[in-house]
Protein backbone atom coordinates (compact mmCIF):
# COMPACT_ATOMS: atom_id res chain seq x y z
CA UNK A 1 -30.34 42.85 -50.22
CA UNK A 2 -33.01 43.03 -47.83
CA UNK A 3 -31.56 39.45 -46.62
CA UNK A 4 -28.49 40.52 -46.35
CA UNK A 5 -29.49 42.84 -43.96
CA UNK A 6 -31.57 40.95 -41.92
CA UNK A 7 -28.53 38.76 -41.62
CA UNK A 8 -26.07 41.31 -40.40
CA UNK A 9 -29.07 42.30 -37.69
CA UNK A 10 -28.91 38.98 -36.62
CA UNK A 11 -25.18 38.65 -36.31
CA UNK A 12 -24.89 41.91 -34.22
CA UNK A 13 -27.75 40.65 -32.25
CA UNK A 14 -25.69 37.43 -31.26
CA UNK A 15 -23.05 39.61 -30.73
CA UNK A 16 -24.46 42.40 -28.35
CA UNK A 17 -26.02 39.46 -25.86
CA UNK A 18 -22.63 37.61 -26.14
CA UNK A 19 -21.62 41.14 -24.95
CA UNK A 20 -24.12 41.58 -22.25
CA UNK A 21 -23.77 38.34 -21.04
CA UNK A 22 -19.64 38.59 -20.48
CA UNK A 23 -20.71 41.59 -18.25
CA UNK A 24 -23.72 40.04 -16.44
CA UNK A 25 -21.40 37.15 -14.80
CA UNK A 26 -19.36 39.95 -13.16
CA UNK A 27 -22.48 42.12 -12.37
CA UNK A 28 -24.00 39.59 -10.73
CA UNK A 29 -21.28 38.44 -8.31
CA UNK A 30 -22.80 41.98 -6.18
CA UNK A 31 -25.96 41.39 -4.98
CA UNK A 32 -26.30 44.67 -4.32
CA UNK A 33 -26.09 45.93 -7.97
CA UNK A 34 -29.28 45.42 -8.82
CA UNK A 35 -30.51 47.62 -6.48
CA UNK A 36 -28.75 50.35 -8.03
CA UNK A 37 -30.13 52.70 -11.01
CA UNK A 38 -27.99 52.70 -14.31
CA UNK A 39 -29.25 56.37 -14.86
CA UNK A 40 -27.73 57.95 -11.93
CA UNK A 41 -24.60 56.80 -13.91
CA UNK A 42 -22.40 59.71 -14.94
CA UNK A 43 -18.25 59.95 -17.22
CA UNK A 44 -17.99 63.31 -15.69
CA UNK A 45 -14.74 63.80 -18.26
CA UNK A 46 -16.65 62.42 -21.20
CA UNK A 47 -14.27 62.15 -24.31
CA UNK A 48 -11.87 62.78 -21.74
CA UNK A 49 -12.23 59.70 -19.84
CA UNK A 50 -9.08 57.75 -18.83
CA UNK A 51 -7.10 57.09 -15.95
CA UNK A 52 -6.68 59.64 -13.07
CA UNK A 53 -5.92 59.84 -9.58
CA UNK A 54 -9.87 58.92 -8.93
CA UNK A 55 -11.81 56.79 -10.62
CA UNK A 56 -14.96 57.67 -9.69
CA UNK A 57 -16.88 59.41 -6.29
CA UNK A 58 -20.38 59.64 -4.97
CA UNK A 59 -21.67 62.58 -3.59
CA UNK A 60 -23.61 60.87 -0.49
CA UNK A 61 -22.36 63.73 2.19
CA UNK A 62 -23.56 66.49 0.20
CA UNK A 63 -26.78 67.08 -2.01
CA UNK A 64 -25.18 71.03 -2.83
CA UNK A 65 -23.92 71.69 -6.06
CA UNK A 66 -21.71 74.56 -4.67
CA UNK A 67 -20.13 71.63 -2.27
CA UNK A 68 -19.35 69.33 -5.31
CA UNK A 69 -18.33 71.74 -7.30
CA UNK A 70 -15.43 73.08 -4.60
CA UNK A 71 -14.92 69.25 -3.96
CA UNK A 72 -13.87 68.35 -7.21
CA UNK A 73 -12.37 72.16 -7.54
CA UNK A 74 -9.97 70.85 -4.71
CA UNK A 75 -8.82 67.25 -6.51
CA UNK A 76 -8.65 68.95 -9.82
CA UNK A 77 -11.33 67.21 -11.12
CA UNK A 78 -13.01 70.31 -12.23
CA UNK A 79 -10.10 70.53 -15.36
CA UNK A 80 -12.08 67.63 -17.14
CA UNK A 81 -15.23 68.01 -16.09
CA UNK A 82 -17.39 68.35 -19.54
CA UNK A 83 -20.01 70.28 -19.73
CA UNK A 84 -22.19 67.90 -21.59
CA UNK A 85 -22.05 65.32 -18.39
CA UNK A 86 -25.16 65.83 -16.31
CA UNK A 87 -23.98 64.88 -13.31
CA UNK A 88 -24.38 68.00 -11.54
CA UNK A 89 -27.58 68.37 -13.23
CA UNK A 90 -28.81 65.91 -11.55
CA UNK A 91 -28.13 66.87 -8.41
CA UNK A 92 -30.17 69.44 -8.67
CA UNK A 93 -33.14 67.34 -9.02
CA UNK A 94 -32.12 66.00 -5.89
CA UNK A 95 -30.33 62.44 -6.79
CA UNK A 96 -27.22 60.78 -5.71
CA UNK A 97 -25.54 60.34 -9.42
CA UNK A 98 -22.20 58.62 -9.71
CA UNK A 99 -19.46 60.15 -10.96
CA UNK A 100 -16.75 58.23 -13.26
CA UNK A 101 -13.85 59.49 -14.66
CA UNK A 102 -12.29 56.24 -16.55
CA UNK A 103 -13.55 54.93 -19.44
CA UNK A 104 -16.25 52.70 -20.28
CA UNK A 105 -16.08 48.91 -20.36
CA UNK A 106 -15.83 48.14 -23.73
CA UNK A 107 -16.39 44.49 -24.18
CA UNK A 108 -16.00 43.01 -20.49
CA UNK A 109 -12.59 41.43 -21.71
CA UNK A 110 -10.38 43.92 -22.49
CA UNK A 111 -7.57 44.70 -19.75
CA UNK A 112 -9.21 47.07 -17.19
CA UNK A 113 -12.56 46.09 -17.78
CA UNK A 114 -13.09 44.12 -15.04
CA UNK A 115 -11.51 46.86 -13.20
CA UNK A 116 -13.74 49.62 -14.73
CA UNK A 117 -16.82 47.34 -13.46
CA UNK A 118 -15.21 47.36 -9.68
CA UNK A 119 -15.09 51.18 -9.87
CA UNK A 120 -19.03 51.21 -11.04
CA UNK A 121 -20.00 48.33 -8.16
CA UNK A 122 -17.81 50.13 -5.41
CA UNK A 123 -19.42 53.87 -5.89
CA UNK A 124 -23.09 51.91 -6.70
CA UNK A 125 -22.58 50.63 -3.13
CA UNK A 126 -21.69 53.81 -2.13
CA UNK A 127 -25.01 55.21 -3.18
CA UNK A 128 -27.04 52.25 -2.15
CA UNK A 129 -25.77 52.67 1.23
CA UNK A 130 -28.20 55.71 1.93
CA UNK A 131 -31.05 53.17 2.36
CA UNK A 132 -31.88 52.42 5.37
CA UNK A 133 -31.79 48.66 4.71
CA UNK A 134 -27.86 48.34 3.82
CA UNK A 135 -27.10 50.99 6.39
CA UNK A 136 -28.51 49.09 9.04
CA UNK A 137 -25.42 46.29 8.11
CA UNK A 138 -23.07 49.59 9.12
CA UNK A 139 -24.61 50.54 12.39
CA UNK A 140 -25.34 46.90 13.41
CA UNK A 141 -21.28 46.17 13.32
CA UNK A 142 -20.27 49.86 13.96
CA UNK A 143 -17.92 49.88 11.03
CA UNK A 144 -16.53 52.08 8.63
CA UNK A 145 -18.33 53.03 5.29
CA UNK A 146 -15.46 52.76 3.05
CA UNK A 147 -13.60 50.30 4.14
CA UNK A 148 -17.05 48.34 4.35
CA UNK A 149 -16.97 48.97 0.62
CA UNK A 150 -13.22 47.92 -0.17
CA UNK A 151 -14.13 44.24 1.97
CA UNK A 152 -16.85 43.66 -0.56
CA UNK A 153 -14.46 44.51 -3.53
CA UNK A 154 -12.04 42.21 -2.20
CA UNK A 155 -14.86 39.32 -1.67
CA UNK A 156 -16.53 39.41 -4.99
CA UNK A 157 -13.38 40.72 -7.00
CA UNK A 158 -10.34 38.91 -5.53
CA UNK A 159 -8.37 38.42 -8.76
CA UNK A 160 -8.24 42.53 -8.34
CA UNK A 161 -6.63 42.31 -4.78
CA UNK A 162 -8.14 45.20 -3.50
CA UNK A 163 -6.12 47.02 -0.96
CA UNK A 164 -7.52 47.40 2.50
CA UNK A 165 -6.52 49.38 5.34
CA UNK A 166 -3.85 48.20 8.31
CA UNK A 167 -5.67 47.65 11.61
CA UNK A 168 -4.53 47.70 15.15
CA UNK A 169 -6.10 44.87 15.52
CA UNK A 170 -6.15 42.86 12.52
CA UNK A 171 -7.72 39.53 13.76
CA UNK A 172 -10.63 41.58 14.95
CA UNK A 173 -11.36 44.07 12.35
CA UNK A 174 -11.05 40.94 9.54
CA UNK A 175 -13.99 39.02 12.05
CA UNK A 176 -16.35 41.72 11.83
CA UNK A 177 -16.22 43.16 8.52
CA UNK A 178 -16.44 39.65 7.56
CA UNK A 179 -19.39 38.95 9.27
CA UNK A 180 -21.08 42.29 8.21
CA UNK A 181 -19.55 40.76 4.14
CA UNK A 182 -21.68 37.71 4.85
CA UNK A 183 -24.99 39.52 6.34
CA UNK A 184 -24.63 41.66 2.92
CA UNK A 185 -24.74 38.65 0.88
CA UNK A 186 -27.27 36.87 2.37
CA UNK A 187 -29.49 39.66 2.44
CA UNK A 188 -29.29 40.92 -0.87
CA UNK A 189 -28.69 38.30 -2.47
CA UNK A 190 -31.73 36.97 -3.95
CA UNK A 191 -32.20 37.17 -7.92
CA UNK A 192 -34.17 40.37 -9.43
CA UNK A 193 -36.05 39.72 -13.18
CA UNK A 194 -35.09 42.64 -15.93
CA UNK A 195 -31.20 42.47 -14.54
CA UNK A 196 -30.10 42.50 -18.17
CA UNK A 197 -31.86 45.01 -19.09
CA UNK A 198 -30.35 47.70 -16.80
CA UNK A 199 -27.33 46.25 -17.64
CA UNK A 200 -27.70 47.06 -21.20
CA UNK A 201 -28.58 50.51 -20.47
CA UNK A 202 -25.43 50.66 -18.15
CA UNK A 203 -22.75 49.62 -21.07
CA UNK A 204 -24.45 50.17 -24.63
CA UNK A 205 -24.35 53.20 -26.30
CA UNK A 206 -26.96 56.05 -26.18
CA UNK A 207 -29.59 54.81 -22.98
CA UNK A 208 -29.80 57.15 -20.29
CA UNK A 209 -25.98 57.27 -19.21
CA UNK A 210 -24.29 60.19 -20.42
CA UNK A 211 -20.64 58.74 -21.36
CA UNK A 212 -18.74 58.94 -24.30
CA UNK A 213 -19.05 57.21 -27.24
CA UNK A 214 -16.91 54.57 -28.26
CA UNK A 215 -17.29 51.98 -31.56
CA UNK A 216 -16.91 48.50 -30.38
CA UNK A 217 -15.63 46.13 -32.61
């Protein structure tokens, strides 16, 4: 029995760094995701996850819990909000969690995974971005935080075609953001030991992420 069971350890063993591994190629197209901590991660909507209107925010403009609350008050967000997630919580201990409202990735090739792991990149960046190091890449070019962060979407997620904004000048606008796109990557993009391992605290279940909890097959 007992080898039968040290069998079926082995087997899900295989199977959860098959897992891991699916996710770590996408992960690791962002340089900038390994600067960013898996436990700020918060599914605001828990059991409740899915698609809405927003799939995630990051409260970098505001470290009030009164603000965030009236801010998600305002988008409706509040209706799904669980009380189990933490994310105001932490907060109040003075951190800049992210919020996400669709599901988990489940096993990095489902439809909308790779989608799921944009959202989680795109607010990470988001949060990252109130280091002085990346922010220096935004005042350098005098450009626009968020559509800073929809550029790098498009570079390291292009099968997604992520939308980005019309510009009076196109020609221009595409030169610098493009510039500011390469002075991101070459910056950040060296190679950090222990990636994995915050990546398996970002997905599995239980770690430090409050989410829901869903079997995977």
């Amino acid at each position: 029995m007992a080898g039968i069971e040290d069998l079926k350890k082995q087997m899900s063993k295989i199977a959860d760094d098959e897992y891991y591994a699916s996710l770590q190629k996408y992960l690791e197209r962002d340089p900038g995701a390994k600067y960013f901590n898996p436990d700020d991660l918060s599914y605001i909507a828990m059991d409740k996850s899915g698609e809405y209107n927003y799939k995630g925010f990051t409260p970098t403009r505001t470290k009030e819990t009164d603000d965030m609350e009236e801010y998600m008050k305002q988008r409706k967000i509040d209706s799904v909000y669980s009380p189990e997630a933490t994310f105001l919580k932490k907060m109040e201990k003075g951190k800049i969690p992210l919020a996400i409202l669709q599901e988990p990735v489940k096993t990095g090739k489902e439809p909308g995974d790779l989608d799921k792991i944009l959202t989680i990149l795109h607010e990470s960046r988001h949060q990252i971005m109130t280091k002085p190091e990346f922010r220096d890449i935004i005042n350098k070019y005098g450009i626009k935080e968020e559509t800073f962060m929809r550029f790098l979407d498009k570079e390291f997620f292009p099968e997604l075609d992520p939308q980005l904004p019309k510009f009076v000048r196109p020609k221009d606008a595409y030169k610098i953001y493009g510039e500011a796109v390469e002075e991101y990557k070459e910056k950040f993009g060296k190679e950090e030991k222990g990636y994995l391992t915050k990546i398996k605290n970002m997905f599995a279940t239980g770690g430090a992420v409050d989410k829901p909890l869903y079997d995977r097959n």
